[in-house]
C-alpha atoms as a PDB file:
ATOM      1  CA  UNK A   1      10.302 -11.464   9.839  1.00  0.00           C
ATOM      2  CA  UNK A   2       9.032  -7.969   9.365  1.00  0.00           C
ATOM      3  CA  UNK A   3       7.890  -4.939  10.902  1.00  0.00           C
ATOM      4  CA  UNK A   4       4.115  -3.625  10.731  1.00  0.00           C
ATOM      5  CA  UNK A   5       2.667  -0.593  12.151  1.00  0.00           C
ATOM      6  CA  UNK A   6      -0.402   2.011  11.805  1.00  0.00           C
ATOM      7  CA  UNK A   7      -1.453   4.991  13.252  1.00  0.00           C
ATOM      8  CA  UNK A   8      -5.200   6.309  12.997  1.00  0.00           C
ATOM      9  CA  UNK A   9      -6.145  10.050  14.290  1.00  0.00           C
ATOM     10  CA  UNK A  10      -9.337   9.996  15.862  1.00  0.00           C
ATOM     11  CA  UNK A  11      -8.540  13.892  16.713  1.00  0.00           C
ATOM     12  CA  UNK A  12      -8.911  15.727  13.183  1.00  0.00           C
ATOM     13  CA  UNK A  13      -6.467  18.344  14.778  1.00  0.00           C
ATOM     14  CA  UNK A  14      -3.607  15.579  14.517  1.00  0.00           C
ATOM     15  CA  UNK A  15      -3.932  14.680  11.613  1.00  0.00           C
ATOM     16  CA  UNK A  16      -1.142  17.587  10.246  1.00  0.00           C
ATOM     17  CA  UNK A  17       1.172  15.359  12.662  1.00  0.00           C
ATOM     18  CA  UNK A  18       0.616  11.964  11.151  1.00  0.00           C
ATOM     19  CA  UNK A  19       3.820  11.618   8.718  1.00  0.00           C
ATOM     20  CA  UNK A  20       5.513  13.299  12.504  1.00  0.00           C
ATOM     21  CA  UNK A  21       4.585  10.878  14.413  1.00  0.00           C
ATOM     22  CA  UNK A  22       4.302   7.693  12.431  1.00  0.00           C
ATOM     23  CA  UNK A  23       7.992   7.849  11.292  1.00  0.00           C
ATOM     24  CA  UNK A  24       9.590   6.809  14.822  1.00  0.00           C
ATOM     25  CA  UNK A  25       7.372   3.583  14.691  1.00  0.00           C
ATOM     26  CA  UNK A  26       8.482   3.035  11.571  1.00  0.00           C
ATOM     27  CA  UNK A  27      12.024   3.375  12.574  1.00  0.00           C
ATOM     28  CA  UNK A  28      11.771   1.914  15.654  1.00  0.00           C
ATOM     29  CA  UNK A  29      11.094  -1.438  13.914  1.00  0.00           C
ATOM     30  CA  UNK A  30      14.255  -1.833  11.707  1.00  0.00           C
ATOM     31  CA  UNK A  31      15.801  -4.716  13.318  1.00  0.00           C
ATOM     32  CA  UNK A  32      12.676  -6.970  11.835  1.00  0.00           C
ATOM     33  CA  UNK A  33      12.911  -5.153   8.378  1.00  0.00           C
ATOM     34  CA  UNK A  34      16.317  -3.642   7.049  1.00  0.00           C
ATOM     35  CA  UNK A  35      15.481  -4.445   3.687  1.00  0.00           C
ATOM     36  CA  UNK A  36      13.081  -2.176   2.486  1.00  0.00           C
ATOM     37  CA  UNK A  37      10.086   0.044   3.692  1.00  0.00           C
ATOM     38  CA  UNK A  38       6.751   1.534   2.883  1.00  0.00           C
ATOM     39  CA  UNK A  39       3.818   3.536   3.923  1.00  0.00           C
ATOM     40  CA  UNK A  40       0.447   4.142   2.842  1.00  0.00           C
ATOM     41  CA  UNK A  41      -1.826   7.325   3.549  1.00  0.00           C
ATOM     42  CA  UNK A  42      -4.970   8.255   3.804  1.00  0.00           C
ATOM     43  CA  UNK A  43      -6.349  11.960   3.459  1.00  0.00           C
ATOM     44  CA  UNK A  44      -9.570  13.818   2.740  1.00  0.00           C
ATOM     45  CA  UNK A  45     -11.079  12.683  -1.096  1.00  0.00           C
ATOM     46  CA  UNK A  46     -11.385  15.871  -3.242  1.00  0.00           C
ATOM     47  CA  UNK A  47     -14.632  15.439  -4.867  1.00  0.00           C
ATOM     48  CA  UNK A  48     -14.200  14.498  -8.289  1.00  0.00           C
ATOM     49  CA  UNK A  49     -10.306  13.095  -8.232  1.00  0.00           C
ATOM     50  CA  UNK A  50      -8.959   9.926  -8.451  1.00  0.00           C
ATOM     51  CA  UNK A  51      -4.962   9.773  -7.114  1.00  0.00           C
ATOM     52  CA  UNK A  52      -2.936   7.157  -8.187  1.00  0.00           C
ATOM     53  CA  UNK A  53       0.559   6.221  -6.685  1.00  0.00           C
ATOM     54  CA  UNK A  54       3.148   5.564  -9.304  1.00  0.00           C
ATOM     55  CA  UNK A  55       7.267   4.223  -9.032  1.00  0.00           C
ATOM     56  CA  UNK A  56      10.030   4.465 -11.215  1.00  0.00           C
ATOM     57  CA  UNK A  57      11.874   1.050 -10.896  1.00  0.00           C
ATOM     58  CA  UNK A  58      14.584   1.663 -13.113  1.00  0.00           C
ATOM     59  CA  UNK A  59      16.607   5.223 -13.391  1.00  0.00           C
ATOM     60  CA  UNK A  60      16.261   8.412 -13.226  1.00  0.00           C
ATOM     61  CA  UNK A  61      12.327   9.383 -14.144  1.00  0.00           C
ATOM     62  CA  UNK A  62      11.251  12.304 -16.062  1.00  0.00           C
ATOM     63  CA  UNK A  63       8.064  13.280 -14.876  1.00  0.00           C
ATOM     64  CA  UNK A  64       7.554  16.194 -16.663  1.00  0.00           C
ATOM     65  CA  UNK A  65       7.257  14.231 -20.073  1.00  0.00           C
ATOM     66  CA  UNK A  66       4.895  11.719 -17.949  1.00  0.00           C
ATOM     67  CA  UNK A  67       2.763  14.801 -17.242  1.00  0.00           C
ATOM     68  CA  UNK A  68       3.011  15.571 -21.145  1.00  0.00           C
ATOM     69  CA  UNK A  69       2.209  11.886 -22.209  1.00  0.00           C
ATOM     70  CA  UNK A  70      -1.227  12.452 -20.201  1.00  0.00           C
ATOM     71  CA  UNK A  71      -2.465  15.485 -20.987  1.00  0.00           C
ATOM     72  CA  UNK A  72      -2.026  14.681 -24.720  1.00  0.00           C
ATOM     73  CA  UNK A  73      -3.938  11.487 -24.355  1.00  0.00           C
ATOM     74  CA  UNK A  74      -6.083  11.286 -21.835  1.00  0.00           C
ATOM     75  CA  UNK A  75      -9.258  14.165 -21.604  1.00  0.00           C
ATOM     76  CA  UNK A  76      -9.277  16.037 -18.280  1.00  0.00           C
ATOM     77  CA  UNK A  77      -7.602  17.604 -15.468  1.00  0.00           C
ATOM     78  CA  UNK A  78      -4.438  15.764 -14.270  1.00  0.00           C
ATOM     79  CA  UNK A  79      -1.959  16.672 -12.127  1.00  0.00           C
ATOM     80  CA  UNK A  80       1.332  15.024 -11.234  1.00  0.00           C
ATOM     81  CA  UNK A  81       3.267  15.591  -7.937  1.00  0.00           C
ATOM     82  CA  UNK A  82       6.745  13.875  -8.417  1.00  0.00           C
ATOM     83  CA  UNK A  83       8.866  12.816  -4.977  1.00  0.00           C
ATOM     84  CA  UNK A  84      11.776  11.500  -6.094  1.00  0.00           C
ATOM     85  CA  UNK A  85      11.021   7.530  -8.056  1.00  0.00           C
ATOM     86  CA  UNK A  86       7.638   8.293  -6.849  1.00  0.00           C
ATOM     87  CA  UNK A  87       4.986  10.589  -8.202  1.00  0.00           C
ATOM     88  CA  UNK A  88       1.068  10.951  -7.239  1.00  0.00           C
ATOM     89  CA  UNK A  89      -1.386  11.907 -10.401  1.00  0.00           C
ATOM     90  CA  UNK A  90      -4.262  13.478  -9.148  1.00  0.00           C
ATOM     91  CA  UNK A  91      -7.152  13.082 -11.946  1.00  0.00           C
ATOM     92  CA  UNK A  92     -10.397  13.994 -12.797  1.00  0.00           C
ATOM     93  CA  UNK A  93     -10.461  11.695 -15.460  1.00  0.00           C
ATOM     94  CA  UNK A  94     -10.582   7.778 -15.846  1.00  0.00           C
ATOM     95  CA  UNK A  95      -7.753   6.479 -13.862  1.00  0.00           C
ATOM     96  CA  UNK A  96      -7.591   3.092 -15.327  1.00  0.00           C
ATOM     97  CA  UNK A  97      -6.665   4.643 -18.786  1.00  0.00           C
ATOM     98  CA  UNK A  98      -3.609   6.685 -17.159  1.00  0.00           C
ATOM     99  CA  UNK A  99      -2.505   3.375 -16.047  1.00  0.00           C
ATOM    100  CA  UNK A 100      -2.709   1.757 -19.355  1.00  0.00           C
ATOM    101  CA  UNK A 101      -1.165   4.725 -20.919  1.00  0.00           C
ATOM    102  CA  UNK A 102       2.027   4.338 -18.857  1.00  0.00           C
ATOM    103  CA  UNK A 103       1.939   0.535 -18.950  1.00  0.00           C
ATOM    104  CA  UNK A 104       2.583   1.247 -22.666  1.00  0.00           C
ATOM    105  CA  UNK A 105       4.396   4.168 -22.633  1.00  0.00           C
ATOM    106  CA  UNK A 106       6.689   3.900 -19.929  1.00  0.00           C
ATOM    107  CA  UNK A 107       7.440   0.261 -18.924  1.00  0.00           C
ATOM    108  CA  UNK A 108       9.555   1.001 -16.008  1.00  0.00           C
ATOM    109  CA  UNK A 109       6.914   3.123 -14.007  1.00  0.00           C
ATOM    110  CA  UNK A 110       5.040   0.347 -12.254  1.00  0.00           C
ATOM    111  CA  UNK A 111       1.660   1.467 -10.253  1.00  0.00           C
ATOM    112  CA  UNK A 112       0.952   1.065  -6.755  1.00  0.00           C
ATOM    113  CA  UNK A 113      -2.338   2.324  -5.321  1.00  0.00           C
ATOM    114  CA  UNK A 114      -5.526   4.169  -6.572  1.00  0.00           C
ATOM    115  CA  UNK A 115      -8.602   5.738  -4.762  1.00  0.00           C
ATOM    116  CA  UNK A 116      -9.640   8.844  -3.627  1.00  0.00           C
ATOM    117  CA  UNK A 117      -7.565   8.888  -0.316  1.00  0.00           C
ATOM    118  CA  UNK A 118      -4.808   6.891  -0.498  1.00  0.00           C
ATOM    119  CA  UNK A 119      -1.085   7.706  -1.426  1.00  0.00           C
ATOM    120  CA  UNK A 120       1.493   5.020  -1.248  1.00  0.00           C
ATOM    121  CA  UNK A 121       5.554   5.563  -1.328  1.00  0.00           C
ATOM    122  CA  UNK A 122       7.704   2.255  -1.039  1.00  0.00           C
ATOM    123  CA  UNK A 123      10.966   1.483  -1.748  1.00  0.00           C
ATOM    124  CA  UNK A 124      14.579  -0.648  -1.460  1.00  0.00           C
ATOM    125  CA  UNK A 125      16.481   0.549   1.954  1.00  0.00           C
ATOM    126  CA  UNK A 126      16.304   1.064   5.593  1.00  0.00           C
ATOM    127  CA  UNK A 127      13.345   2.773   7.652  1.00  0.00           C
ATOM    128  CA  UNK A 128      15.160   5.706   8.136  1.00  0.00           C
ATOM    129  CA  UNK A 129      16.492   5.972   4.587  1.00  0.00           C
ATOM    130  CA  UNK A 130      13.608   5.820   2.923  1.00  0.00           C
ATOM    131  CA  UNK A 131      11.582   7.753   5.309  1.00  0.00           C
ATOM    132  CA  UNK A 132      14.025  10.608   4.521  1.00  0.00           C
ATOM    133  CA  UNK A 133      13.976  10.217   0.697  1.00  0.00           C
ATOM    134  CA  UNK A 134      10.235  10.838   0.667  1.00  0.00           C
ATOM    135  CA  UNK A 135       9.764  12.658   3.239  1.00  0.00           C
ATOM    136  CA  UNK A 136       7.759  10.874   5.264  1.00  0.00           C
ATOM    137  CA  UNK A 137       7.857  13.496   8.450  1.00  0.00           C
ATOM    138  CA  UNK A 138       5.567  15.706   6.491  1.00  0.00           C
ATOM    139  CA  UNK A 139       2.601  13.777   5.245  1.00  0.00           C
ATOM    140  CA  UNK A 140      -0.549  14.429   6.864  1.00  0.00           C
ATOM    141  CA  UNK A 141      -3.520  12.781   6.789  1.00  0.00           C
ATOM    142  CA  UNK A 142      -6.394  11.063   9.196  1.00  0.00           C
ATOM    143  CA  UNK A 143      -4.301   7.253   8.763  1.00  0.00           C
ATOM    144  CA  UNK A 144      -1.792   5.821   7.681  1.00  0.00           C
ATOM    145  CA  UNK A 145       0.145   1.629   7.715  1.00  0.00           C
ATOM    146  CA  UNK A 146       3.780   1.370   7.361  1.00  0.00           C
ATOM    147  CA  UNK A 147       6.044  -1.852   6.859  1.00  0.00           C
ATOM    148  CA  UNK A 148       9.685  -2.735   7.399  1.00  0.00           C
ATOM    149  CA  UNK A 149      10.904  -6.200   5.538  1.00  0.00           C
ATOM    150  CA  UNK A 150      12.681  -8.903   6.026  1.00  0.00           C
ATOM    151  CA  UNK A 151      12.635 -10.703   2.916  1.00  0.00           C
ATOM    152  CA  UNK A 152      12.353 -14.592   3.715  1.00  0.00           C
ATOM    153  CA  UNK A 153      10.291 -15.531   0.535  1.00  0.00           C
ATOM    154  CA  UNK A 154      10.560 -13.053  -2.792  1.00  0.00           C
ATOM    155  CA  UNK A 155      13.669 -10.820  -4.074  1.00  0.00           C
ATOM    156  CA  UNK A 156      13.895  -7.821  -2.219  1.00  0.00           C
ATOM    157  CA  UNK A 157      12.775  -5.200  -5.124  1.00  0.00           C
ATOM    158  CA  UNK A 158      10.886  -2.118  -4.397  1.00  0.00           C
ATOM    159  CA  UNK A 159       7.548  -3.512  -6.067  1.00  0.00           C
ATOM    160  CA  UNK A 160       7.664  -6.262  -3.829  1.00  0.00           C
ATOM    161  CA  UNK A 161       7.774  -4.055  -0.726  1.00  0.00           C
ATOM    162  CA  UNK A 162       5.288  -3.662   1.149  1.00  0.00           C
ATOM    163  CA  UNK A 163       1.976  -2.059   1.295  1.00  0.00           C
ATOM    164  CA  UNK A 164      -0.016  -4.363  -0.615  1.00  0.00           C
ATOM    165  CA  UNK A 165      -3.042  -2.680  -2.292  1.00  0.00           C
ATOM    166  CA  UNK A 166      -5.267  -4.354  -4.625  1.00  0.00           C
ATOM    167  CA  UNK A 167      -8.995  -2.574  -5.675  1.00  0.00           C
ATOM    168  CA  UNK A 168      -9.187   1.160  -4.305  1.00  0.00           C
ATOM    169  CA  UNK A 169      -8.380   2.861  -0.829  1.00  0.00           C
ATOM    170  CA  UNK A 170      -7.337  -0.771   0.543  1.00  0.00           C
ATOM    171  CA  UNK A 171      -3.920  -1.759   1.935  1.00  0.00           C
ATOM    172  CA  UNK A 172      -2.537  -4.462   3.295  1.00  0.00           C
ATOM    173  CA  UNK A 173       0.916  -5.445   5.257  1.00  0.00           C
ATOM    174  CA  UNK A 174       2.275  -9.022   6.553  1.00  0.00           C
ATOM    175  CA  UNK A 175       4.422 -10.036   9.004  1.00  0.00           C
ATOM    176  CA  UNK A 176       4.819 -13.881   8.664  1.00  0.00           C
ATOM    177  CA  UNK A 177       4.597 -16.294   6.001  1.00  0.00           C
ATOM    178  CA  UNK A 178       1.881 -18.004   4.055  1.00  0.00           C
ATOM    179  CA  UNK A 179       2.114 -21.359   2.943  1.00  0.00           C
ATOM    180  CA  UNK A 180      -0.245 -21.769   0.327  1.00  0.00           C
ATOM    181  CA  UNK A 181      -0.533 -18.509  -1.932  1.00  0.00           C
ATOM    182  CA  UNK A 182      -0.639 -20.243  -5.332  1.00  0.00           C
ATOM    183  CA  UNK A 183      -3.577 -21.828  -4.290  1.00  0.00           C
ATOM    184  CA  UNK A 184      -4.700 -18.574  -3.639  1.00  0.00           C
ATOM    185  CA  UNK A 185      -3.663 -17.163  -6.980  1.00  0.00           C
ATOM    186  CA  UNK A 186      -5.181 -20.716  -8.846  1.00  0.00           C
ATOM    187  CA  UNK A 187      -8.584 -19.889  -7.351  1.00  0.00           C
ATOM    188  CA  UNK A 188      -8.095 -15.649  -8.364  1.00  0.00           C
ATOM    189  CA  UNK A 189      -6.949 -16.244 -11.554  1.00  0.00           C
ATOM    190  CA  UNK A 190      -9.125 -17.714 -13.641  1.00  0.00           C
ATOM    191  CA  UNK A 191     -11.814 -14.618 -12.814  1.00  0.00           C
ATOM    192  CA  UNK A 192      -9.470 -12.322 -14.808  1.00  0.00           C
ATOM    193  CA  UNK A 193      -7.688 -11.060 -11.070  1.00  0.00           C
ATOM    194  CA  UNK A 194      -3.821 -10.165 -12.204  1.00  0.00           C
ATOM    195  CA  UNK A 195      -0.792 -10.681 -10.222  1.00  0.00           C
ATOM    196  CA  UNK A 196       2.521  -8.066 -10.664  1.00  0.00           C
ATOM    197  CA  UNK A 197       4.802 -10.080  -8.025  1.00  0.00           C
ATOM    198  CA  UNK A 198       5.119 -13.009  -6.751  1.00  0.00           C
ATOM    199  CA  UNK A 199       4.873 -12.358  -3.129  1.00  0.00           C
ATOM    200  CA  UNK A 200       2.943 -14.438  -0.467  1.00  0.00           C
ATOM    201  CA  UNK A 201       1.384 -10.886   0.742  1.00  0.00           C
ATOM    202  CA  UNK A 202       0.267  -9.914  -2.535  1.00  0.00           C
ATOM    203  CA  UNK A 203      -2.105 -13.713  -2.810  1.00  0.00           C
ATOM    204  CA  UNK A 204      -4.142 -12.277   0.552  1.00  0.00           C
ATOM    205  CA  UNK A 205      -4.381  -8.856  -0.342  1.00  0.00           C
ATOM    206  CA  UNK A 206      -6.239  -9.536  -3.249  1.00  0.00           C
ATOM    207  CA  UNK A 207      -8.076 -12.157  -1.996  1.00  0.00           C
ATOM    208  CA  UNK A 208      -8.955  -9.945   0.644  1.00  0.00           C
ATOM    209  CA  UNK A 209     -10.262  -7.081  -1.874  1.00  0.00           C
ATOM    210  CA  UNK A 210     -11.924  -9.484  -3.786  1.00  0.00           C
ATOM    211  CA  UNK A 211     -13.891 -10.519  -0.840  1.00  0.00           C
ATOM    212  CA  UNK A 212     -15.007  -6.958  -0.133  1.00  0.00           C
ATOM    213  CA  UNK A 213     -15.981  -6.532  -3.822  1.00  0.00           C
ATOM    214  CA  UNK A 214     -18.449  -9.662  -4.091  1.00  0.00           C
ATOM    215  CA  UNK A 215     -20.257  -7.788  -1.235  1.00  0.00           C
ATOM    216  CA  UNK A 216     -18.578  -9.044   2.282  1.00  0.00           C
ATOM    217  CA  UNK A 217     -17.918  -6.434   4.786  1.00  0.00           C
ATOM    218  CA  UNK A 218     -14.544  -6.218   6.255  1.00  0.00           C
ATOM    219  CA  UNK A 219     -15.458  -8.809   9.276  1.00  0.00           C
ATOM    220  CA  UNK A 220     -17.184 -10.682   7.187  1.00  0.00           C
ATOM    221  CA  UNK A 221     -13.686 -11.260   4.515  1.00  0.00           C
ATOM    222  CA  UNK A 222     -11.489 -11.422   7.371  1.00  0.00           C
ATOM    223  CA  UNK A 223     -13.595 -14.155   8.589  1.00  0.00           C
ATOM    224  CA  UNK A 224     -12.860 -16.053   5.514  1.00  0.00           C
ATOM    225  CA  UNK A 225      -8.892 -15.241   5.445  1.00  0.00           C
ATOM    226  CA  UNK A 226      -9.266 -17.987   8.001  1.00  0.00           C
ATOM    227  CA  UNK A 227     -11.142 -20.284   6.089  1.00  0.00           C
ATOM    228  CA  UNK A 228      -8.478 -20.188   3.275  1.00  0.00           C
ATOM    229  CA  UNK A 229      -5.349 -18.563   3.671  1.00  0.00           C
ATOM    230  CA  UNK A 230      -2.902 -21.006   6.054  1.00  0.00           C
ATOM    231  CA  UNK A 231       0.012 -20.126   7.714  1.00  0.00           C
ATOM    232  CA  UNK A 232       1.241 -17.720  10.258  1.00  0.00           C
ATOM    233  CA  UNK A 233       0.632 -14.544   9.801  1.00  0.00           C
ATOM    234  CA  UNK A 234      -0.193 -10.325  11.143  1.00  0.00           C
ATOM    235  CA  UNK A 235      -2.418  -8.521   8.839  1.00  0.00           C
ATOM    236  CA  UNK A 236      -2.932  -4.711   8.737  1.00  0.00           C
ATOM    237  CA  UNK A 237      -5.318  -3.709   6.927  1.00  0.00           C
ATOM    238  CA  UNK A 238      -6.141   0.292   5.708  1.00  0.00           C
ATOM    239  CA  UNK A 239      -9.544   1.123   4.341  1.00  0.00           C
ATOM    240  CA  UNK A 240     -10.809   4.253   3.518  1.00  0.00           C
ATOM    241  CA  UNK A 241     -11.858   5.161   7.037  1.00  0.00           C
ATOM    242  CA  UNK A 242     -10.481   2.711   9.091  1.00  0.00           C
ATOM    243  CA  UNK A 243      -7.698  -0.073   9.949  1.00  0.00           C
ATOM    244  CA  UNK A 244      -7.889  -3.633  11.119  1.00  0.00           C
ATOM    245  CA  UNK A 245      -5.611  -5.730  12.804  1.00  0.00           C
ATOM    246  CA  UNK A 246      -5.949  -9.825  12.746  1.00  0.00           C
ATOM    247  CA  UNK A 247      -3.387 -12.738  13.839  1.00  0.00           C
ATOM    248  CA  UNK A 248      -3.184 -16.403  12.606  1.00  0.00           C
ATOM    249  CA  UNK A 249      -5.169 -18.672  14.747  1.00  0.00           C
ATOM    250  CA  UNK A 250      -1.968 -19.555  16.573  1.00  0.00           C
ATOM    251  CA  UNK A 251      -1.362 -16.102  16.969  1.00  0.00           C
ATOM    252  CA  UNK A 252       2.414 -16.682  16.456  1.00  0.00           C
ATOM    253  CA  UNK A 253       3.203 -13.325  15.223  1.00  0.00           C
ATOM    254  CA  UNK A 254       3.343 -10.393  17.705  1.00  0.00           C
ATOM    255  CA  UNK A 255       0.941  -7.215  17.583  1.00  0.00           C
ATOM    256  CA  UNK A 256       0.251  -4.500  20.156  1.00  0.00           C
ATOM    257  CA  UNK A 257      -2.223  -1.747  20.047  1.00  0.00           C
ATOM    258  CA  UNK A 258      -2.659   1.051  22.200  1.00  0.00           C
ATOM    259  CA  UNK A 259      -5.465   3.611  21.953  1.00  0.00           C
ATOM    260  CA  UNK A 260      -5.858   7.136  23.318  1.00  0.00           C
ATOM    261  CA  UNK A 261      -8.406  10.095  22.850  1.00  0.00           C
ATOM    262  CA  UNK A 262      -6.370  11.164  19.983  1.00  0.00           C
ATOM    263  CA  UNK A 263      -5.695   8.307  18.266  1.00  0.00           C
END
């Protein structure tokens, strides 16, 4: 049992209020998820950077020589805005050699998201907790998916929290449980897609990106979530520009959505 929820502005002058007004839903739905939380946003690209969401699994970080590990080895402009276990590194270089860098480098700094818009925070701890660690209340941006868990199927660890993302500028959170996500992985796998956990969620977001990168548009994947993944399940999904809500045939898991001039 878990908590999902996702706010989209369709007013550009809310947007400085997303982190404000996203946090309360988040809260509000720590009875299904005590265990740990996360949120994913989405801003504005700057043209020319990549930003890629970094966390520190295991003791106190030191940013500062992660920032000094970069610019020695990687060419460009990079900078890196630490919050707490998490930092952001906003790049003008190739982002996939940052993350190989620190793969090597720094083995307890596992990465979490890349694109041009999207920022992802996650961690061990209640809604409210975490929310307040990273200071969720002041992100802004044009949308944003949060999750509360319930662990019922993987250890509760903060790179097993959710948002899922798997590609670039693509999220995905899960309330329910999937019954067959190593057949998922068997049928990934062997085309050179990697797993980090071993969480249910993890199987459809990727199959879900991979989908979208052979050349399916969003309907057209979530079309064939039903063809493979069984289960019961609530996916929300964040793209670049949008979100997208879908329920197990069953529709055994709750969702409500409520839309206004706004958002």
């Amino acid at each position: 049992m878990c908590g999902i929820v996702g706010l989209l502005m369709k007013n550009p002058a809310w947007d400085e209020r997303l982190g404000e007004l996203l946090v309360p839903m988040l809260v509000g739905m720590t009875e299904r998820g005590p265990d740990s939380a996360g949120m994913a946003v989405f801003g504005k690209p700057t043209p020319g950077q990549t930003r890629l969401s970094f966390f520190h699994l295991h003791g106190e970080p030191d940013w500062h020589a992660v920032n000094t590990a970069i610019v020695d080895a990687v060419p460009g402009t990079h900078r890196v805005d630490a919050n707490g276990r998490h930092a952001i590194i906003h790049t003008d270089s190739d982002g996939e050699a940052i993350r190989a860098l620190l793969k090597e480098r720094f083995p307890a700094i596992v990465a979490l998201a890349a694109g041009s818009r999207i920022q992802l925070y996650k961690d061990i701890g209640t809604p409210a907790a975490i929310a307040s660690r990273y200071r969720f209340g002041d992100f802004t941006g044009t949308h944003a998916v949060g999750h509360t868990r319930m662990a019922t199927e993987s250890a509760v660890t903060p790179d097993r929290a959710h948002p899922f993302t798997a590609g670039r500028d693509f999220c995905l959170v899960h309330n329910g449980s999937l019954s067959n996500p190593h057949l998922v992985r068997r049928q990934l796998e062997p085309m050179g897609i990697r797993f980090d956990t071993d969480n249910d969620t993890e199987a459809a977001c990727r199959f879900l990106e991979w989908r979208l990168r052979e050349g399916d548009d969003l309907p057209a994947a979530l079309q064939k979530v039903f063809e493979v993944l069984d289960g019961f399940y609530t996916f929300l999904m964040g793209t670049p520009t949008a979100l997208a809500l879908i329920r197990d045939p069953f529709a055994c898991k709750p969702a409500v959505v409520a839309e206004t001039d706004d958002y």
